[in-house]
PDB file of N, CA and C in Angstrom:
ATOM      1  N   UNK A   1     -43.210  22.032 -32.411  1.00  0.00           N
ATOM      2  CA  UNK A   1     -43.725  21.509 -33.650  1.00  0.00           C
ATOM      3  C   UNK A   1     -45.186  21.936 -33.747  1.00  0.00           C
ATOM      4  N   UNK A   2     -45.902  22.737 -34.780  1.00  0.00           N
ATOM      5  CA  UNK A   2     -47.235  22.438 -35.190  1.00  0.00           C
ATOM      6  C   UNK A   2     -47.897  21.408 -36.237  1.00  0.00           C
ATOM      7  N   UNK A   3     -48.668  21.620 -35.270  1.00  0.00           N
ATOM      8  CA  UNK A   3     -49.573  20.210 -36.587  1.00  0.00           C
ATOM      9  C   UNK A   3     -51.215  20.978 -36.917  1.00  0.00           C
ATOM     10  N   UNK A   4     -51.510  20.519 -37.960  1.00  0.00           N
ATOM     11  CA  UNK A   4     -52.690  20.524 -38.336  1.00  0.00           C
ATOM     12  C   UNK A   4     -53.557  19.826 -39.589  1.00  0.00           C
ATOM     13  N   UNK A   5     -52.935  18.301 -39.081  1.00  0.00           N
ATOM     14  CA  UNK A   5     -53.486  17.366 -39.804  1.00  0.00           C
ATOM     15  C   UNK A   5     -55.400  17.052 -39.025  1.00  0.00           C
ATOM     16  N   UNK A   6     -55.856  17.640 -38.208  1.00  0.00           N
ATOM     17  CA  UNK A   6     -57.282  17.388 -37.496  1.00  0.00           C
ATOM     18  C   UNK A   6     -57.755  18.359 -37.907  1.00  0.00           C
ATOM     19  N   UNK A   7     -57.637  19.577 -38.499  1.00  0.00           N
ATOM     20  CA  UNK A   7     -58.390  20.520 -38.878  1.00  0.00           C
ATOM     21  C   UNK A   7     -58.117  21.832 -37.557  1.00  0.00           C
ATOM     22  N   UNK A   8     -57.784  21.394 -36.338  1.00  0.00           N
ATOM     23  CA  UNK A   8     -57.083  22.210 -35.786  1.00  0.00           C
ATOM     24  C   UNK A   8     -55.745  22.707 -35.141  1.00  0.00           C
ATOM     25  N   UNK A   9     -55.340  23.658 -35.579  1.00  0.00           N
ATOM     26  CA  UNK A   9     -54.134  24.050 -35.299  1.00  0.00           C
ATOM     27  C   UNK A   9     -53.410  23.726 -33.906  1.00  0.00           C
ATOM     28  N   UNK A  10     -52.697  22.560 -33.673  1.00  0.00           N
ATOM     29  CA  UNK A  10     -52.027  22.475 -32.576  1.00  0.00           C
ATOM     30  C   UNK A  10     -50.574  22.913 -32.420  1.00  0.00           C
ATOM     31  N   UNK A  11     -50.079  23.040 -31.280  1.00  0.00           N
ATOM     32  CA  UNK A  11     -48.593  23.480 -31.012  1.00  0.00           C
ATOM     33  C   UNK A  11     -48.494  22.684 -29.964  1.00  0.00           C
ATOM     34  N   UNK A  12     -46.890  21.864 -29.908  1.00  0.00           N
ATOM     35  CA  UNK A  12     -46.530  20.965 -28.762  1.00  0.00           C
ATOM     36  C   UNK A  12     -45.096  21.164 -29.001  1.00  0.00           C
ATOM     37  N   UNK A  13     -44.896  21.221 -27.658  1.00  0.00           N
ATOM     38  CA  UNK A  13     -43.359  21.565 -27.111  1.00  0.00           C
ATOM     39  C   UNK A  13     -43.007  20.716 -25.777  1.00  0.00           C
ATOM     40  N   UNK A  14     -41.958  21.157 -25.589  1.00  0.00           N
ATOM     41  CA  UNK A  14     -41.495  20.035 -24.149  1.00  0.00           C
ATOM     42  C   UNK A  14     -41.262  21.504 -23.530  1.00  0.00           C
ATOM     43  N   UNK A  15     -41.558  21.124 -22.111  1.00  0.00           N
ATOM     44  CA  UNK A  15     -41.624  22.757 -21.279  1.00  0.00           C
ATOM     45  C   UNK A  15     -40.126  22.492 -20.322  1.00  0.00           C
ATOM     46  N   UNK A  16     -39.781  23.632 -20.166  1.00  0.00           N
ATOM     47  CA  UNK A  16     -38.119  23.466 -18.982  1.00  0.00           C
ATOM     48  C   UNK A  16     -38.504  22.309 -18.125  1.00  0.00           C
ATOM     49  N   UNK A  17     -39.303  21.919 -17.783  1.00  0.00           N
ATOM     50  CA  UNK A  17     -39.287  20.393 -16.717  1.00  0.00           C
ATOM     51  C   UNK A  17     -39.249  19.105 -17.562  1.00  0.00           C
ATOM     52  N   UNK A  18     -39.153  19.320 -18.748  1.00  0.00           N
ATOM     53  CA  UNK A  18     -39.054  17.803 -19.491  1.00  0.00           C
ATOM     54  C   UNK A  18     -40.666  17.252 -20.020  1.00  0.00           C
ATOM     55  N   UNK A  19     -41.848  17.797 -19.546  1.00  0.00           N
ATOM     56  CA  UNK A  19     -42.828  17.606 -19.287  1.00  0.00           C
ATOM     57  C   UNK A  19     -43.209  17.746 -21.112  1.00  0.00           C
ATOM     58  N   UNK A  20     -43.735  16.798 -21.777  1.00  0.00           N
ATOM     59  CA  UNK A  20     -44.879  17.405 -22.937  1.00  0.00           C
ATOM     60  C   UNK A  20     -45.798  18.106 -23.260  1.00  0.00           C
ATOM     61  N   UNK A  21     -46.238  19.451 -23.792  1.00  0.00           N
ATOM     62  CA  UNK A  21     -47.673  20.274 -23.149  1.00  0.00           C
ATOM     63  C   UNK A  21     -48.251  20.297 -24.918  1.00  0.00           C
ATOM     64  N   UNK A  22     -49.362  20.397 -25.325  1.00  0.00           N
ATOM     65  CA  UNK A  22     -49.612  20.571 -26.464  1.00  0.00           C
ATOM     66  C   UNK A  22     -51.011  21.554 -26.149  1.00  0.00           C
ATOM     67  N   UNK A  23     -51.172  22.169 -26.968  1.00  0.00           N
ATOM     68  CA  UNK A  23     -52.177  23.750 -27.006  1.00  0.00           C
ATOM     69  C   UNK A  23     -52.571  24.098 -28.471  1.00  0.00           C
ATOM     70  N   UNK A  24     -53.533  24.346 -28.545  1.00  0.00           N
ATOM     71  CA  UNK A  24     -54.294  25.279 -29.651  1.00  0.00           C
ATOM     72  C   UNK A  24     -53.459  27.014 -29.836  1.00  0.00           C
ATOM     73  N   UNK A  25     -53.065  26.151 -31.235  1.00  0.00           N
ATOM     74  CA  UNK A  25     -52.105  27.049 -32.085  1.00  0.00           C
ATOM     75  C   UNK A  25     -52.667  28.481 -32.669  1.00  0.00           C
ATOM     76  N   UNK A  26     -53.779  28.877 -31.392  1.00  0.00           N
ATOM     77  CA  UNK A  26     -54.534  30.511 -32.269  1.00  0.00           C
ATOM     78  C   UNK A  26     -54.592  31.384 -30.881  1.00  0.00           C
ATOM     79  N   UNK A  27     -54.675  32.477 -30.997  1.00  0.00           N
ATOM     80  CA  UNK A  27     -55.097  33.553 -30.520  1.00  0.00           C
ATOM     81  C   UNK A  27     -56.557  33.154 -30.330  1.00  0.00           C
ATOM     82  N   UNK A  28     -56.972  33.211 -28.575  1.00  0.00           N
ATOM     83  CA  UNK A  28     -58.462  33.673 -28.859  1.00  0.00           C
ATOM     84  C   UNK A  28     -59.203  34.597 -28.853  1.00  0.00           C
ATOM     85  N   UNK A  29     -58.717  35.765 -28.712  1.00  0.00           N
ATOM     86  CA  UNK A  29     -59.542  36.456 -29.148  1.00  0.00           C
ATOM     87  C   UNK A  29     -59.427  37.677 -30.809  1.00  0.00           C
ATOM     88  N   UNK A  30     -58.258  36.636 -31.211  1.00  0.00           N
ATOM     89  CA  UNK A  30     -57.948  36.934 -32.764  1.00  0.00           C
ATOM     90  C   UNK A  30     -58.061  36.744 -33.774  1.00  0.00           C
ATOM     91  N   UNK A  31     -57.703  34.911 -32.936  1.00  0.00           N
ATOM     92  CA  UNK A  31     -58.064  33.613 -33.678  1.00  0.00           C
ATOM     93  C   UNK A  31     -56.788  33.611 -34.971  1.00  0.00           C
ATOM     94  N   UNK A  32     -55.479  34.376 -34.537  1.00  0.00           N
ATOM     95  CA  UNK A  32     -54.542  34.602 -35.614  1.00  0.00           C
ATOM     96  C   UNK A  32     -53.554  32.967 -34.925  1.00  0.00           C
ATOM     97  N   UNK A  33     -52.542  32.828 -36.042  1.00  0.00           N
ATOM     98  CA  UNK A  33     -51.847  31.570 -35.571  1.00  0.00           C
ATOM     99  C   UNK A  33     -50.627  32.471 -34.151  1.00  0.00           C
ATOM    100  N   UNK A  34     -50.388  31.272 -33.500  1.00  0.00           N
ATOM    101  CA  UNK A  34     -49.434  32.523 -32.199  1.00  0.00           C
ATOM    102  C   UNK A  34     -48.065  31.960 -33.195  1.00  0.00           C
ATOM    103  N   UNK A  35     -47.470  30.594 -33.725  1.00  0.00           N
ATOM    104  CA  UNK A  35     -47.113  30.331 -34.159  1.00  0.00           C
ATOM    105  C   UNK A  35     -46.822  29.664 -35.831  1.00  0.00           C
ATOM    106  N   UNK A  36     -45.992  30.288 -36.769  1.00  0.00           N
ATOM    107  CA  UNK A  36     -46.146  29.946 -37.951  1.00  0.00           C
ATOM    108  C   UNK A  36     -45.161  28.573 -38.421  1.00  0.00           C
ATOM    109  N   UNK A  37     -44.057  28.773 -37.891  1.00  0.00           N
ATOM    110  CA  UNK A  37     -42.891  27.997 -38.315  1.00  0.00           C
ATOM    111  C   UNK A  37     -43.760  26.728 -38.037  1.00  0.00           C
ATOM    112  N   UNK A  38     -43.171  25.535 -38.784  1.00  0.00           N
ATOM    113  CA  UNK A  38     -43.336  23.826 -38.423  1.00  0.00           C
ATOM    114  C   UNK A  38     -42.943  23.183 -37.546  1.00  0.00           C
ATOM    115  N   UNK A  39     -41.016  24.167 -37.371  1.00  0.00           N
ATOM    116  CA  UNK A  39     -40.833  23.476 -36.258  1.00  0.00           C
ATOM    117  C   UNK A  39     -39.213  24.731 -36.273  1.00  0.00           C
ATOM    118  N   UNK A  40     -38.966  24.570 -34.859  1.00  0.00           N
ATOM    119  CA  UNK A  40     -37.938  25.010 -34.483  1.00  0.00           C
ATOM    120  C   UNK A  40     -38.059  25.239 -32.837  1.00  0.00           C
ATOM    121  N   UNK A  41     -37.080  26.202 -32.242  1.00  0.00           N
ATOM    122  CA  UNK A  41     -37.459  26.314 -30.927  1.00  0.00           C
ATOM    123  C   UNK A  41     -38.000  27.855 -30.706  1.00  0.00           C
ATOM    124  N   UNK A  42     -38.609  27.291 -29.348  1.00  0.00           N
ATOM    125  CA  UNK A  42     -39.355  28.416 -29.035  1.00  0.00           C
ATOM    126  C   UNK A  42     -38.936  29.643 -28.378  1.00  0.00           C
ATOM    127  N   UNK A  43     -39.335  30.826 -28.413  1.00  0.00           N
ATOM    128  CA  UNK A  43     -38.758  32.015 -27.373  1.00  0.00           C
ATOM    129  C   UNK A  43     -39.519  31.705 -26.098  1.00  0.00           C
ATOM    130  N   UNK A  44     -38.921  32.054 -24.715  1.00  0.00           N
ATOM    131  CA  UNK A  44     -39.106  31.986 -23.712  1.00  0.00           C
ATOM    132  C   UNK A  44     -39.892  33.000 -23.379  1.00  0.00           C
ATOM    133  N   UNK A  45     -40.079  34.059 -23.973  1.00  0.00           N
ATOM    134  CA  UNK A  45     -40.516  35.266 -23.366  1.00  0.00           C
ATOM    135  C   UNK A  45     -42.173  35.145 -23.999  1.00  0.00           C
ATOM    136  N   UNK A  46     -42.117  34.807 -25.081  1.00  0.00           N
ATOM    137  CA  UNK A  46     -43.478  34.700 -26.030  1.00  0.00           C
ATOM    138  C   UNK A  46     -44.996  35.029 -24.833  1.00  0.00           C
ATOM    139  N   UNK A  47     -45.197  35.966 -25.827  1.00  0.00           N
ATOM    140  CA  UNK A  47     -46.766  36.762 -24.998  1.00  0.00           C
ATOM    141  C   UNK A  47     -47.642  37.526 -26.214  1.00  0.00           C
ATOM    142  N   UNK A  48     -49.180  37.574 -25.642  1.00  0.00           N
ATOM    143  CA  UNK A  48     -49.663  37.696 -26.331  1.00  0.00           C
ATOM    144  C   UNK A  48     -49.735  39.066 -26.193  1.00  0.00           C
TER     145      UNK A  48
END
């Protein structure tokens, strides 16, 4: 799921251990979104 109701772009997912992780939804040294969709699932392979 992304959110960006704070003014910054977050992304939060549940990782293969069940665990919650949430991260800043940009490229840094692009500063492009890594993710667009609202919500769906993620690719495993995903790299920058």
């Amino acid at each position: 799921m992304t959110i960006d109701d704070l003014g910054v772009p977050i992304i939060t997912a549940r990782a293969a251990d069940g665990t919650f992780v949430a991260m800043v939804n940009a490229y840094r040294h692009r500063g492009a979104r890594v993710v667009e969709a609202e919500r769906g699932e993620a690719r495993s392979d995903s790299h920058c």
